[in-house]
N, C-alpha and C. Protein backbone atom coordinates (compact mmCIF):
# COMPACT_ATOMS: atom_id res chain seq x y z
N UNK A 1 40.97 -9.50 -33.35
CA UNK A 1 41.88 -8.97 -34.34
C UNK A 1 41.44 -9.36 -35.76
N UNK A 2 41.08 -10.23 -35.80
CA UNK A 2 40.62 -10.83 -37.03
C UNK A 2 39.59 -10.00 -37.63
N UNK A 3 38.76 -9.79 -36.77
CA UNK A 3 36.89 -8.72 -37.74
C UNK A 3 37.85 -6.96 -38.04
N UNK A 4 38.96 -7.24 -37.52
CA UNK A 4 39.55 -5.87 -37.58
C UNK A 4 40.52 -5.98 -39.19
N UNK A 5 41.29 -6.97 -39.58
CA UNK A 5 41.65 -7.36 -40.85
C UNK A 5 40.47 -7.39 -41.89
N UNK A 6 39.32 -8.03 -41.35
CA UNK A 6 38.17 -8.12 -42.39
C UNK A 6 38.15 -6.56 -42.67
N UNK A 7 37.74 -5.89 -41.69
CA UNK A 7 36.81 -4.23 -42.27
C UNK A 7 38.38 -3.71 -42.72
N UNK A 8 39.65 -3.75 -42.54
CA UNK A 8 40.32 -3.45 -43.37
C UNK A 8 40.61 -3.59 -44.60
N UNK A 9 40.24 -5.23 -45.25
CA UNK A 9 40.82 -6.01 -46.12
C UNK A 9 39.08 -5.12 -46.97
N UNK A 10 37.90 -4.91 -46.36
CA UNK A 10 36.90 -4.08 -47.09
C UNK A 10 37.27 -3.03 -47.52
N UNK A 11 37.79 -2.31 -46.51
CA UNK A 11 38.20 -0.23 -47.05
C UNK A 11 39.54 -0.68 -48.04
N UNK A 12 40.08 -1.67 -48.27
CA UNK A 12 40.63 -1.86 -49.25
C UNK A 12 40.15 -2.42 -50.47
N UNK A 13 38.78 -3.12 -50.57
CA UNK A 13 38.20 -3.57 -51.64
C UNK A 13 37.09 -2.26 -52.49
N UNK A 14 36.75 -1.54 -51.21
CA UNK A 14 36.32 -0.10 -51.72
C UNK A 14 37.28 0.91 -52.40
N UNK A 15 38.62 0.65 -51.99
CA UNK A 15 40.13 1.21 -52.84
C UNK A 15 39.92 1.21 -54.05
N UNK A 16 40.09 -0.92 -54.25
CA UNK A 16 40.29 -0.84 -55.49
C UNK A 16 39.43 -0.95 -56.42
N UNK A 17 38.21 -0.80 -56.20
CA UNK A 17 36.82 -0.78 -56.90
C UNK A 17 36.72 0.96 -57.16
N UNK A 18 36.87 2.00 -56.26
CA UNK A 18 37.12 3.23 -56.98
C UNK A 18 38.05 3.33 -57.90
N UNK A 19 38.77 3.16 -57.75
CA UNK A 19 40.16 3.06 -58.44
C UNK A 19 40.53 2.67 -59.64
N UNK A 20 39.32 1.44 -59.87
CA UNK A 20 39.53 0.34 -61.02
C UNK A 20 38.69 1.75 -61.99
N UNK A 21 37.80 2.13 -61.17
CA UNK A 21 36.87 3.23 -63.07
C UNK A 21 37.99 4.16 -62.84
N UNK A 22 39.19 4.27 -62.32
CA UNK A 22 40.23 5.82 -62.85
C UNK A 22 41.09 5.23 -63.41
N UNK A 23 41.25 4.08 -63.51
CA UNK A 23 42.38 3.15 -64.23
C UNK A 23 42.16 3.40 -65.97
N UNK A 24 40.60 4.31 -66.51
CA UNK A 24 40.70 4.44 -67.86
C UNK A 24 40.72 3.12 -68.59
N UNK A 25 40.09 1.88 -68.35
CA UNK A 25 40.85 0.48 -69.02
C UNK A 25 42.28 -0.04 -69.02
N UNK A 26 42.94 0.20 -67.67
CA UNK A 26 44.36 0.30 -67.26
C UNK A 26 45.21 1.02 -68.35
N UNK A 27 44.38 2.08 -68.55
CA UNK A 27 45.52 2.97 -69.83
C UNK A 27 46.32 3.68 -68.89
N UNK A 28 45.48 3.93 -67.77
CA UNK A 28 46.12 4.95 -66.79
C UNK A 28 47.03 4.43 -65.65
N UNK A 29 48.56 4.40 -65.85
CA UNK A 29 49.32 3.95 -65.13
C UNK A 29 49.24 4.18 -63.72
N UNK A 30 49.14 5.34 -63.28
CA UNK A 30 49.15 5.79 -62.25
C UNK A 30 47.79 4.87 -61.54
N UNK A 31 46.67 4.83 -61.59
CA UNK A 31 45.78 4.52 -61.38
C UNK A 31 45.76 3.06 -61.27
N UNK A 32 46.08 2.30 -62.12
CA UNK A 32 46.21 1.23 -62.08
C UNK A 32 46.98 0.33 -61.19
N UNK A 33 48.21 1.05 -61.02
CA UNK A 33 49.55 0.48 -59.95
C UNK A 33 48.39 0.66 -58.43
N UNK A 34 47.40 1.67 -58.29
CA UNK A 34 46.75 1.67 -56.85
C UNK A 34 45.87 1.24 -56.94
N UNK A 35 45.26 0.65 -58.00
CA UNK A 35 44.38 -0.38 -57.86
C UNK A 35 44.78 -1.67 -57.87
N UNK A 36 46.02 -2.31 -58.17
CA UNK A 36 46.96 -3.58 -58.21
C UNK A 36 47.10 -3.74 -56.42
N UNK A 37 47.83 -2.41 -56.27
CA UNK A 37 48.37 -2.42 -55.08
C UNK A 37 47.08 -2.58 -53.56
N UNK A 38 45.76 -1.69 -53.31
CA UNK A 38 44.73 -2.28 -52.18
C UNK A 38 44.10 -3.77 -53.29
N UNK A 39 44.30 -3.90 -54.46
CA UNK A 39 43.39 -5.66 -54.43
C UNK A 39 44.23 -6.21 -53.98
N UNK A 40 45.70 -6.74 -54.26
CA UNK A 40 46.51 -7.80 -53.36
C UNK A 40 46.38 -7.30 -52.08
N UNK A 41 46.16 -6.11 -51.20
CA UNK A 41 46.04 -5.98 -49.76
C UNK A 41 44.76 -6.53 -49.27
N UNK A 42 43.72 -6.62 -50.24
CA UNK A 42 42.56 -6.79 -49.78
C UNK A 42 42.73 -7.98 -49.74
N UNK A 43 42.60 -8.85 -50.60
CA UNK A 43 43.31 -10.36 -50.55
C UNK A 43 44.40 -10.76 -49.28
N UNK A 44 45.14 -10.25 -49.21
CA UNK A 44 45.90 -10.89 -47.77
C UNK A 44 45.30 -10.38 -47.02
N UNK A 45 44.91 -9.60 -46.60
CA UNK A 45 43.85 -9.27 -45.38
C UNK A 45 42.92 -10.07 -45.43
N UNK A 46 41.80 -10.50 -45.90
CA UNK A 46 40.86 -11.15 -45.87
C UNK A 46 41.19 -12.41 -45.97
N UNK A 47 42.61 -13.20 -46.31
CA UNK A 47 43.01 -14.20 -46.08
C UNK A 47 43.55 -14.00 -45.04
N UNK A 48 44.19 -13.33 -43.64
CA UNK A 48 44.04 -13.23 -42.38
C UNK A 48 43.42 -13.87 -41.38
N UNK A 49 42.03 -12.87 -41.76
CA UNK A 49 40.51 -12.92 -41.47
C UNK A 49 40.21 -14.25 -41.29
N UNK A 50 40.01 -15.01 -42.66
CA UNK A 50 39.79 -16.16 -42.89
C UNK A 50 40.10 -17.30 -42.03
N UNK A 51 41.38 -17.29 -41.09
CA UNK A 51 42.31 -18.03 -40.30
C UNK A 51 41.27 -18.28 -39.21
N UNK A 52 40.66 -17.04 -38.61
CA UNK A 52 39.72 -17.43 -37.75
C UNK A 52 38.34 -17.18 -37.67
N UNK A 53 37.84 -16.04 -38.61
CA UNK A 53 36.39 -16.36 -39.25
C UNK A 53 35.88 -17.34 -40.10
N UNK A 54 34.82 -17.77 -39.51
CA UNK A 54 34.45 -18.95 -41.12
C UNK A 54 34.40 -18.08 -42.75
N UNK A 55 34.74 -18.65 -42.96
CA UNK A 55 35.29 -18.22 -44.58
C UNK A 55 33.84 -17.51 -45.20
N UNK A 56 32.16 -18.28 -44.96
CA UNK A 56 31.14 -17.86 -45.58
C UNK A 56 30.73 -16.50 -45.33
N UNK A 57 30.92 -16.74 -43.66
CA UNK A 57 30.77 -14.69 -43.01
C UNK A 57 31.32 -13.94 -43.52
N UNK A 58 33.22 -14.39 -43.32
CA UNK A 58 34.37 -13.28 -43.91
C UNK A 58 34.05 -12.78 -45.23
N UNK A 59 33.65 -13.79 -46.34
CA UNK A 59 33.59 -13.58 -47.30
C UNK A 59 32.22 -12.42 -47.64
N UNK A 60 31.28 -12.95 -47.00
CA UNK A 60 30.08 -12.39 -46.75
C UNK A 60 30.48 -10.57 -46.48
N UNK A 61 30.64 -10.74 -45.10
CA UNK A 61 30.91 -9.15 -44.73
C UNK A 61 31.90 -8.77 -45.87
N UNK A 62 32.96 -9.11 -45.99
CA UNK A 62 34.00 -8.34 -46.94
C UNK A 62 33.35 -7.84 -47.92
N UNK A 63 32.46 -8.45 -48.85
CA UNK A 63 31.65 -8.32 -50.26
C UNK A 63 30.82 -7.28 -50.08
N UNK A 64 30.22 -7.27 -48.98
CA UNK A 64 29.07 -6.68 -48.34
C UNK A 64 29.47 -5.18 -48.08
N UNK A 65 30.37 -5.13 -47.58
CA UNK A 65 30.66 -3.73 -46.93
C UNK A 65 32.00 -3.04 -48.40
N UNK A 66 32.14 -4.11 -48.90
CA UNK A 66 33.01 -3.22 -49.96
C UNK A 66 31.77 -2.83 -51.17
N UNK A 67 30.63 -3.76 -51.35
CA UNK A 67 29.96 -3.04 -52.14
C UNK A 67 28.98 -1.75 -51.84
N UNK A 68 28.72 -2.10 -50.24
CA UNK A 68 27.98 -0.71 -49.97
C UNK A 68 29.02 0.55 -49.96
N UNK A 69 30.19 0.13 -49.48
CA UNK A 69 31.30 1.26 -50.05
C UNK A 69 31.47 1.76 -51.13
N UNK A 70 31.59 0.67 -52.20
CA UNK A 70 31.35 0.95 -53.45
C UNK A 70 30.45 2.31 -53.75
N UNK A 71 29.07 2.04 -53.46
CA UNK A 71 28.11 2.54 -53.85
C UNK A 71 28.17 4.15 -52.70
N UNK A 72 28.42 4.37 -52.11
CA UNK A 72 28.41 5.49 -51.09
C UNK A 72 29.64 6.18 -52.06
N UNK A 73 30.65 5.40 -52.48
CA UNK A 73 31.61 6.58 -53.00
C UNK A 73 31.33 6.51 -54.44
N UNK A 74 30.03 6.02 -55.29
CA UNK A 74 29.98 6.00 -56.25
C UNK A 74 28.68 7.21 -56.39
N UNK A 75 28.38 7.39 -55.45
CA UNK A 75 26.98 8.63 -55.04
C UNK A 75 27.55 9.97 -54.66
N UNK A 76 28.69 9.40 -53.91
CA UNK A 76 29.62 10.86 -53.22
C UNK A 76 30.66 11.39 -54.76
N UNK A 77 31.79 10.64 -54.94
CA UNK A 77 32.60 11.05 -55.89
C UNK A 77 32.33 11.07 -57.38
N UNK A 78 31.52 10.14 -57.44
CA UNK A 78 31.23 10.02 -59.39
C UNK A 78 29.68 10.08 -59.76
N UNK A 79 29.04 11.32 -58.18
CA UNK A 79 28.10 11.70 -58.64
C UNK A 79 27.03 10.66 -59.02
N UNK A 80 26.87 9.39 -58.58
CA UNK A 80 26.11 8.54 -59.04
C UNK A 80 24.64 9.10 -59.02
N UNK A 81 23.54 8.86 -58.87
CA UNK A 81 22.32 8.70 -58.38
C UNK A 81 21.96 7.95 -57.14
N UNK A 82 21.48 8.73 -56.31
CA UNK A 82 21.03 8.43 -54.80
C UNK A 82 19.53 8.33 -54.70
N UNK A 83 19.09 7.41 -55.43
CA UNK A 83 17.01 6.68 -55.64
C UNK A 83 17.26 6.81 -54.13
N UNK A 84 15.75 6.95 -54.08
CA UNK A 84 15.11 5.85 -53.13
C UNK A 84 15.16 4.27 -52.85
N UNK A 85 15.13 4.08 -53.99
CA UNK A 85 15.40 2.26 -54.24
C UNK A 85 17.15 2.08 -54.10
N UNK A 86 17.81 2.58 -53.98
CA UNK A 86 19.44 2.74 -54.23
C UNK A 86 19.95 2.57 -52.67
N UNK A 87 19.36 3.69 -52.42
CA UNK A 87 19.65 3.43 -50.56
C UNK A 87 18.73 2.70 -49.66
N UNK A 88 17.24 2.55 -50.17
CA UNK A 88 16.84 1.76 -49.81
C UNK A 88 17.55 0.15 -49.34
N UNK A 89 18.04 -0.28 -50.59
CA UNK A 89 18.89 -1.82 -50.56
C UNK A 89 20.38 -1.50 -50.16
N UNK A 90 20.56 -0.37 -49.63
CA UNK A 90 22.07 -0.40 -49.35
C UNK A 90 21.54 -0.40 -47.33
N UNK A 91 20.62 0.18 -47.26
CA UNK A 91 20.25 0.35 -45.63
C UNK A 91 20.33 -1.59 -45.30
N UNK A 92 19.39 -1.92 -46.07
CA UNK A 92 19.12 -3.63 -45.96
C UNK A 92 20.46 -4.26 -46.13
N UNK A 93 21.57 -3.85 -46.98
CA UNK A 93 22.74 -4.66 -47.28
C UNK A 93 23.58 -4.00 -45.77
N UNK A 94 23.35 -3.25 -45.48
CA UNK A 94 24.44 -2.88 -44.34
C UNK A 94 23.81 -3.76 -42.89
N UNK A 95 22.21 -4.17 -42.88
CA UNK A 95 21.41 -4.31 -41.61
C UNK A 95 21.48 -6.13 -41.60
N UNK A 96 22.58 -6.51 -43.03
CA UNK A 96 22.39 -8.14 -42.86
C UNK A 96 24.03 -8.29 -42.49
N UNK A 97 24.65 -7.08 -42.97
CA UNK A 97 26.13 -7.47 -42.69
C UNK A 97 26.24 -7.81 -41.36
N UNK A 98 25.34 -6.28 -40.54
CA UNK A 98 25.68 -6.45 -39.34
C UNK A 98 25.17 -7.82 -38.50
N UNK A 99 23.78 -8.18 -38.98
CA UNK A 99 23.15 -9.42 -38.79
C UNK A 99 24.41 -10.64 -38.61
N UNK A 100 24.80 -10.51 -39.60
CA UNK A 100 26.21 -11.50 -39.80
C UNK A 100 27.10 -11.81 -38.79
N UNK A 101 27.56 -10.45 -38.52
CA UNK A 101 28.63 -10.10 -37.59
C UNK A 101 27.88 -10.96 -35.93
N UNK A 102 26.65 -9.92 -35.89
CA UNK A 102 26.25 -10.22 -34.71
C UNK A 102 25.71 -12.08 -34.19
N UNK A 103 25.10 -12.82 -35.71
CA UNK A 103 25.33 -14.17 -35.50
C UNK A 103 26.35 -15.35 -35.61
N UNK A 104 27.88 -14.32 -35.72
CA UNK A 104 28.96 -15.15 -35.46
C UNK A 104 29.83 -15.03 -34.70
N UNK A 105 30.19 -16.29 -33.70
CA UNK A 105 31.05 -16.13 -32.94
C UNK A 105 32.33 -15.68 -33.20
């Protein structure tokens, strides 16, 4: 139950990391209240997690998979740039998460 709070307490750190560039510099109310609202979810979720993952993994994967999220919806929705070098280090950031996962009990 716990690796199941982590990848949640992530698709919520990918929330509020989209969210935070529609917030306008929190001019934008609307935007802002849903980026307030998945960071405190991401935070109690990953303090969940924490209860029975070691804190270095949890922390690890959480970071990990919210920034390759990051970057997949920053290529998909805001049009980023998709290098070679871009997905290159996102293939490697996803192949240590799992590394992670798979060297902890």
């Amino acid at each position: 139950m716990a690796w199941l709070y982590l990848v949640a307490a992530a698709a919520c750190e990918i929330a509020f990391a989209a969210s935070l560039k529609m917030t306008a510099n929190f001019s934008n109310l609307k935007w802002t209240v849903v980026f307030l609202f998945f960071y405190v979810l991401s935070i109690v979720l990953l303090n969940k997690a924490v209860q029975t993952i070691p804190i270095g993994t949890a922390y690890a994967v959480w970071t990990g998979i919210g920034a390759a999220g990051t970057v997949i919806i920053g290529i998909v929705w805001f049009k980023e740039p998709a290098t070679f070098w871009r997905l290159f280090f996102l293939v490697t950031l996803v192949m240590s998460i799992v590394g992670l996962k798979v060297v902890t009990k």
